[in-house]
N, C-alpha and C. Protein backbone atom coordinates (compact mmCIF):
# COMPACT_ATOMS: atom_id res chain seq x y z
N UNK A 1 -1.28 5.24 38.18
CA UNK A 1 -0.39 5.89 37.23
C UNK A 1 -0.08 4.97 36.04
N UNK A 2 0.55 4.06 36.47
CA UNK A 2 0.43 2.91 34.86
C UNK A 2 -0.88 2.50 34.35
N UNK A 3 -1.89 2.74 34.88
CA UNK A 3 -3.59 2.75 34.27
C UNK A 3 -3.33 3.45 33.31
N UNK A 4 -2.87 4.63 33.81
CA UNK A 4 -3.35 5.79 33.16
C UNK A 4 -2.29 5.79 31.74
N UNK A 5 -0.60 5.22 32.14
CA UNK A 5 -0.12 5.33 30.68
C UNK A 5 -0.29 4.42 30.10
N UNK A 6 -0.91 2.98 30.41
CA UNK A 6 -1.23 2.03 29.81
C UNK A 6 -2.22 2.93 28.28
N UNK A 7 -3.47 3.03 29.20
CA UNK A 7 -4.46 3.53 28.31
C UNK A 7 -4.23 4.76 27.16
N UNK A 8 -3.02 5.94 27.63
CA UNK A 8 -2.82 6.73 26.83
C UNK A 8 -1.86 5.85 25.26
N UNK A 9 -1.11 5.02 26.00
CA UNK A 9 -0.80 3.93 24.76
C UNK A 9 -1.86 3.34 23.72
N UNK A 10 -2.43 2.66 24.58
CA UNK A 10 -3.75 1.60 23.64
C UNK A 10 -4.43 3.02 23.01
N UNK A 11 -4.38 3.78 23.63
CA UNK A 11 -5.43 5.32 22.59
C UNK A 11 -4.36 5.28 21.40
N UNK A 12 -3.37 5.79 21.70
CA UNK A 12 -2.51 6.11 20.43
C UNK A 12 -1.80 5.10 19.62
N UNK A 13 -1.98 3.80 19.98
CA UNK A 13 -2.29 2.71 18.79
C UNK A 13 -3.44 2.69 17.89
N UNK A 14 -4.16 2.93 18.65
CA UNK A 14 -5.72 2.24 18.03
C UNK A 14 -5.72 3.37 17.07
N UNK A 15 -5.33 4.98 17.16
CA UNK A 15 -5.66 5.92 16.18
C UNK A 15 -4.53 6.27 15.35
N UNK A 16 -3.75 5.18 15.37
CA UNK A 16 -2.56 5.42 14.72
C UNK A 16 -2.23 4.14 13.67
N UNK A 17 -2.61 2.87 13.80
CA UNK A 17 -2.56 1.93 12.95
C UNK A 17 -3.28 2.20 11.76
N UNK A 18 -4.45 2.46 11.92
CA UNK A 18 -4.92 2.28 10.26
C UNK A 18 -3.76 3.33 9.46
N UNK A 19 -3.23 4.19 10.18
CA UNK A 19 -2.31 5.09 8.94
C UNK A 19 -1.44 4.64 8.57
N UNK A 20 -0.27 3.49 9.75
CA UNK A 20 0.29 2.90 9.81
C UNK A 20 0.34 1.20 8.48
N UNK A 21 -1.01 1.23 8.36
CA UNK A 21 -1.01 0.53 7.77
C UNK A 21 -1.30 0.41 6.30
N UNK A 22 -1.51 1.64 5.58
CA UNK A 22 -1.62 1.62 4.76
C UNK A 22 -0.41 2.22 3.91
N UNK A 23 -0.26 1.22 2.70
CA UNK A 23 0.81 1.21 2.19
C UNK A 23 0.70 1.33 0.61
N UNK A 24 1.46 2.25 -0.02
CA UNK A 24 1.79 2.94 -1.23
C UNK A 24 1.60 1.45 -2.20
N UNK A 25 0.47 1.62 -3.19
CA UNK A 25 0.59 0.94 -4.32
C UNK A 25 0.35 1.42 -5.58
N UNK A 26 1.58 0.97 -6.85
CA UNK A 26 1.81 1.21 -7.96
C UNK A 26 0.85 0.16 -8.72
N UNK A 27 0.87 1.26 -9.37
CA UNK A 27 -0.14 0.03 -10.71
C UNK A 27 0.12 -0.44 -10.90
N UNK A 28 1.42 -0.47 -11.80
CA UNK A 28 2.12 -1.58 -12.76
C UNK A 28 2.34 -2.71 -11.25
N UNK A 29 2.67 -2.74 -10.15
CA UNK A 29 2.82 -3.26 -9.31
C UNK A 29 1.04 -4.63 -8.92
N UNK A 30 0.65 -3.58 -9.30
CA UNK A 30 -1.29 -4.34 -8.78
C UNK A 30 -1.04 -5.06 -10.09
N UNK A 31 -0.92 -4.56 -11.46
CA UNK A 31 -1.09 -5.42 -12.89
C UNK A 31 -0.41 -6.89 -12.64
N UNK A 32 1.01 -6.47 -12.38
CA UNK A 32 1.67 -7.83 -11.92
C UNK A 32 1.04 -9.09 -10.68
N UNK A 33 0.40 -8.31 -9.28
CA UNK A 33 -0.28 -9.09 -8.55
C UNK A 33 -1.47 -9.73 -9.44
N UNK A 34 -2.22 -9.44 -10.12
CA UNK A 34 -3.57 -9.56 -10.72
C UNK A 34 -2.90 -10.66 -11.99
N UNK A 35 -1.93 -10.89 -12.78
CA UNK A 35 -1.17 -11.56 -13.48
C UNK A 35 -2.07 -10.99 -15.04
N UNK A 36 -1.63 -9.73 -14.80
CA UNK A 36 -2.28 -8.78 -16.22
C UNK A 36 -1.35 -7.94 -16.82
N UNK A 37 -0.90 -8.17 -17.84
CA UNK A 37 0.14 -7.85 -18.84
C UNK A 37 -0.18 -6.06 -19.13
N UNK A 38 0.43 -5.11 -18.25
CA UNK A 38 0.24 -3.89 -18.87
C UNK A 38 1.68 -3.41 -19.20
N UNK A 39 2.17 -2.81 -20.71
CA UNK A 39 2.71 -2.15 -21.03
C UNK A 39 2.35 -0.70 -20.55
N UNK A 40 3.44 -0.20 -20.47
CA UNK A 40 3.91 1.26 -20.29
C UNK A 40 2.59 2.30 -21.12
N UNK A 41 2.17 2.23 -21.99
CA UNK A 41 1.15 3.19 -22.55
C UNK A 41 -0.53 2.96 -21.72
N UNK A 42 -0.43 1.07 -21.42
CA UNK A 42 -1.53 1.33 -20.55
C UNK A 42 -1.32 1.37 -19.19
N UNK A 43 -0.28 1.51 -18.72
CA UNK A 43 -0.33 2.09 -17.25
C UNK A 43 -0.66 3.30 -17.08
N UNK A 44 -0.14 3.62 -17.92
CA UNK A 44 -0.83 5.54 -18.23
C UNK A 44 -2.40 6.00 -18.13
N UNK A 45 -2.79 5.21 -19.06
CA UNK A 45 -4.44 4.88 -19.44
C UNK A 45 -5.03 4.35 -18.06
N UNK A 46 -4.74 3.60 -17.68
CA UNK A 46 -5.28 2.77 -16.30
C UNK A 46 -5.31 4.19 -14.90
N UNK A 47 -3.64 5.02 -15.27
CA UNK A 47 -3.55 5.82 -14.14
C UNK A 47 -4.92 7.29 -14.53
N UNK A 48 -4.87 7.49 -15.91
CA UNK A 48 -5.88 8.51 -15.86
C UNK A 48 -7.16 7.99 -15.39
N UNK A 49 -7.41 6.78 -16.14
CA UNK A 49 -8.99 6.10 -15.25
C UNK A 49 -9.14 6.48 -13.52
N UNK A 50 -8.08 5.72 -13.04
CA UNK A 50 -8.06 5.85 -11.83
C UNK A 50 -8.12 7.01 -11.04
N UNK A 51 -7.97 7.97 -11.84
CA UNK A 51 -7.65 9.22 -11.15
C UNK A 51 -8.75 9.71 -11.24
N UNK A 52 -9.89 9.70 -12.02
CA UNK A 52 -11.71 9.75 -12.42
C UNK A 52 -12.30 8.74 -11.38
N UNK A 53 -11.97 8.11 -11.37
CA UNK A 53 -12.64 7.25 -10.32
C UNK A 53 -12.27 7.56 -9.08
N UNK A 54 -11.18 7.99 -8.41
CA UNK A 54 -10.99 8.35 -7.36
C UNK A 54 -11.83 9.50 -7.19
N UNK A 55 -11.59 10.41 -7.97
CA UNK A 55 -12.40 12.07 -7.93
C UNK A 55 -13.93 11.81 -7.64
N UNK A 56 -14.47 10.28 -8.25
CA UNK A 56 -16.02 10.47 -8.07
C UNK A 56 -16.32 10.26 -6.64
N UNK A 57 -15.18 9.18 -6.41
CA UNK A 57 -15.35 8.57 -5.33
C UNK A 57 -15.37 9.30 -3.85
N UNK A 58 -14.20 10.25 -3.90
CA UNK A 58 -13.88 11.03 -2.93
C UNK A 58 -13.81 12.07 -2.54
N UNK A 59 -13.99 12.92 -4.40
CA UNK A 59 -14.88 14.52 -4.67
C UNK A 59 -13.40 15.10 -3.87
N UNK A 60 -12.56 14.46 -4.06
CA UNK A 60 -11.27 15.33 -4.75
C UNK A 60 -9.72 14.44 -5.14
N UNK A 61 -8.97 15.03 -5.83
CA UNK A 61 -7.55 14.83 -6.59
C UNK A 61 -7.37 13.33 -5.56
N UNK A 62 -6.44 12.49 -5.97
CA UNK A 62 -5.30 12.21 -4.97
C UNK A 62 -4.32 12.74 -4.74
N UNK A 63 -3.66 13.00 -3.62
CA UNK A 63 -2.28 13.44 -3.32
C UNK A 63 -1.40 12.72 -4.75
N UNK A 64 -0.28 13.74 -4.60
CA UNK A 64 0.70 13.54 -5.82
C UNK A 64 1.79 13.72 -5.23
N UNK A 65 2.95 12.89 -5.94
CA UNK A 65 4.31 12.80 -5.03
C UNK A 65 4.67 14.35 -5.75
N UNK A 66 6.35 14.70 -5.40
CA UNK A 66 7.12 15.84 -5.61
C UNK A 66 7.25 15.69 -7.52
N UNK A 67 7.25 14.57 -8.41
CA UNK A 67 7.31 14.73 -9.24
C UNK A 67 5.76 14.40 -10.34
N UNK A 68 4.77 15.17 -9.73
CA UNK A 68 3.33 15.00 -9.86
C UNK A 68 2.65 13.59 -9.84
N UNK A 69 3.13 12.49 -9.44
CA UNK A 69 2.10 11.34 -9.78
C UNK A 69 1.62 11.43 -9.01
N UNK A 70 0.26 10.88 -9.00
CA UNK A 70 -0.59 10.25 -8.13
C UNK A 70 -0.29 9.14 -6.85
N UNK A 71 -1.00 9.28 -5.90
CA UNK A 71 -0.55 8.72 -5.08
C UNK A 71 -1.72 7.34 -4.44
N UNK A 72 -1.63 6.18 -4.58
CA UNK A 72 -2.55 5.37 -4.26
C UNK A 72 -2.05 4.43 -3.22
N UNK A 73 -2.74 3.93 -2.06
CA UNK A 73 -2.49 3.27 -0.94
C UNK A 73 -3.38 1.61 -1.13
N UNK A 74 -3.61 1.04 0.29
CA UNK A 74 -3.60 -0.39 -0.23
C UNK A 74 -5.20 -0.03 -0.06
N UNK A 75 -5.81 0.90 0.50
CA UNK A 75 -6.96 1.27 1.08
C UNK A 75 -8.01 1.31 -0.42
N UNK A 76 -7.09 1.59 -1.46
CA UNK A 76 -7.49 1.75 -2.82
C UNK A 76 -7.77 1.04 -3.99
N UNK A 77 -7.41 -0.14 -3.48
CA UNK A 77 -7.52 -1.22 -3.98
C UNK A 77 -8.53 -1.70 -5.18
N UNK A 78 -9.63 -1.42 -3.98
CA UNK A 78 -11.20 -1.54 -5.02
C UNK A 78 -11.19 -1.01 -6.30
N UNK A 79 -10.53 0.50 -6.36
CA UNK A 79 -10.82 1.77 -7.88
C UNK A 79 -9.70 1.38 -8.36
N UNK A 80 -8.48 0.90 -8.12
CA UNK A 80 -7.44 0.65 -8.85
C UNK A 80 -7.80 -0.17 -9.91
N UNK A 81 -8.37 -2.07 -9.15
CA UNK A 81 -8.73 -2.91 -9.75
C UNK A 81 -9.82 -2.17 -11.09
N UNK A 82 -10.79 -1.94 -10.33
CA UNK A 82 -11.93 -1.36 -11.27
C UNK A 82 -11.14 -0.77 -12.40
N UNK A 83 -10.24 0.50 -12.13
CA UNK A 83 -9.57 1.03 -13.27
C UNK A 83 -9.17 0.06 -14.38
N UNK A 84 -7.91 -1.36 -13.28
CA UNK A 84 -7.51 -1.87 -14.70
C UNK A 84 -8.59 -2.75 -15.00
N UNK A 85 -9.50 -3.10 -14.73
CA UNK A 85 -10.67 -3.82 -15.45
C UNK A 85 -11.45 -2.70 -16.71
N UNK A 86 -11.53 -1.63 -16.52
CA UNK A 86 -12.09 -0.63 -17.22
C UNK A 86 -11.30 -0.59 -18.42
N UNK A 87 -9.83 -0.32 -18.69
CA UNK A 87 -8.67 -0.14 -19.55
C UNK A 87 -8.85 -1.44 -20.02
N UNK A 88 -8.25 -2.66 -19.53
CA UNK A 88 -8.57 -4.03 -20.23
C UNK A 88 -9.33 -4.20 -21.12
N UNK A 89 -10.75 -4.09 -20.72
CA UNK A 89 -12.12 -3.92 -21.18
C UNK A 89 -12.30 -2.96 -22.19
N UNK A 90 -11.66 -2.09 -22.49
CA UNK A 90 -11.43 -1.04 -23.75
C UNK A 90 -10.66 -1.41 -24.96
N UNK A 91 -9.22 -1.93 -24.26
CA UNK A 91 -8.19 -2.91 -25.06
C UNK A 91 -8.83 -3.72 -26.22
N UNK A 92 -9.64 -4.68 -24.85
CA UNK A 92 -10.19 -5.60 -25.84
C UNK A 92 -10.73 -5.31 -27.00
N UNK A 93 -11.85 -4.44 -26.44
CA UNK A 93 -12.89 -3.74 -27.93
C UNK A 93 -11.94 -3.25 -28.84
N UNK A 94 -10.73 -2.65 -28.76
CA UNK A 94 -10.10 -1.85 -29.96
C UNK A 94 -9.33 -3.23 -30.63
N UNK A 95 -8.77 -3.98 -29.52
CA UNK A 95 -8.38 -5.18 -30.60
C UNK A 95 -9.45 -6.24 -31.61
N UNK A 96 -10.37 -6.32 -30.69
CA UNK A 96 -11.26 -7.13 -31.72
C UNK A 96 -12.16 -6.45 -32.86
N UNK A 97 -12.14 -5.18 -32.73
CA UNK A 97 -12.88 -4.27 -34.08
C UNK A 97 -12.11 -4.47 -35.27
């Protein structure tokens, strides 16, 4: 009998952590980890990128909170970065023309 609820435990860890573990990240939040200066107009810019890149990636939307944003986890990391490398990389060109 404790075999048996042992194991029904270790089942419902093991399929329950990765959800557990992934955790809500803001851009402006990643800009600051990355030590990349985004104002408010390119967080915007960065969030529409990201939201194209997610769509290619996953061939649909991200979830959106109750007041429409987008919703990105730590799982996301990779397209976020990419995004603000993409926006940066645009910046630049319009400042140096």
């Amino acid at each position: 009998m404790l075999t048996k609820i042992i194991a029904i435990i270790a089942a419902l860890l093991i399929t329950t952590t990765p959800v557990l573990a992934k955790q809500r990240v803001a851009i402006s939040d990643r800009c600051k980890e990355l030590g990349v200066q985004c104002p408010q107009a390119q967080v915007l810019e960065i969030g529409k990128k990201l939201g194209e890149l997610y769509y290619e990636t996953h061939g649909k939307k991200p979830l959106k909170t109750v007041r429409g944003i987008n919703i990105y986890y730590s799982t996301d990391l990779p397209l976020i970065d990419q995004a603000i490398r993409a926006v940066n990389k645009q910046m630049e060109l319009i400042t140096n023309s």
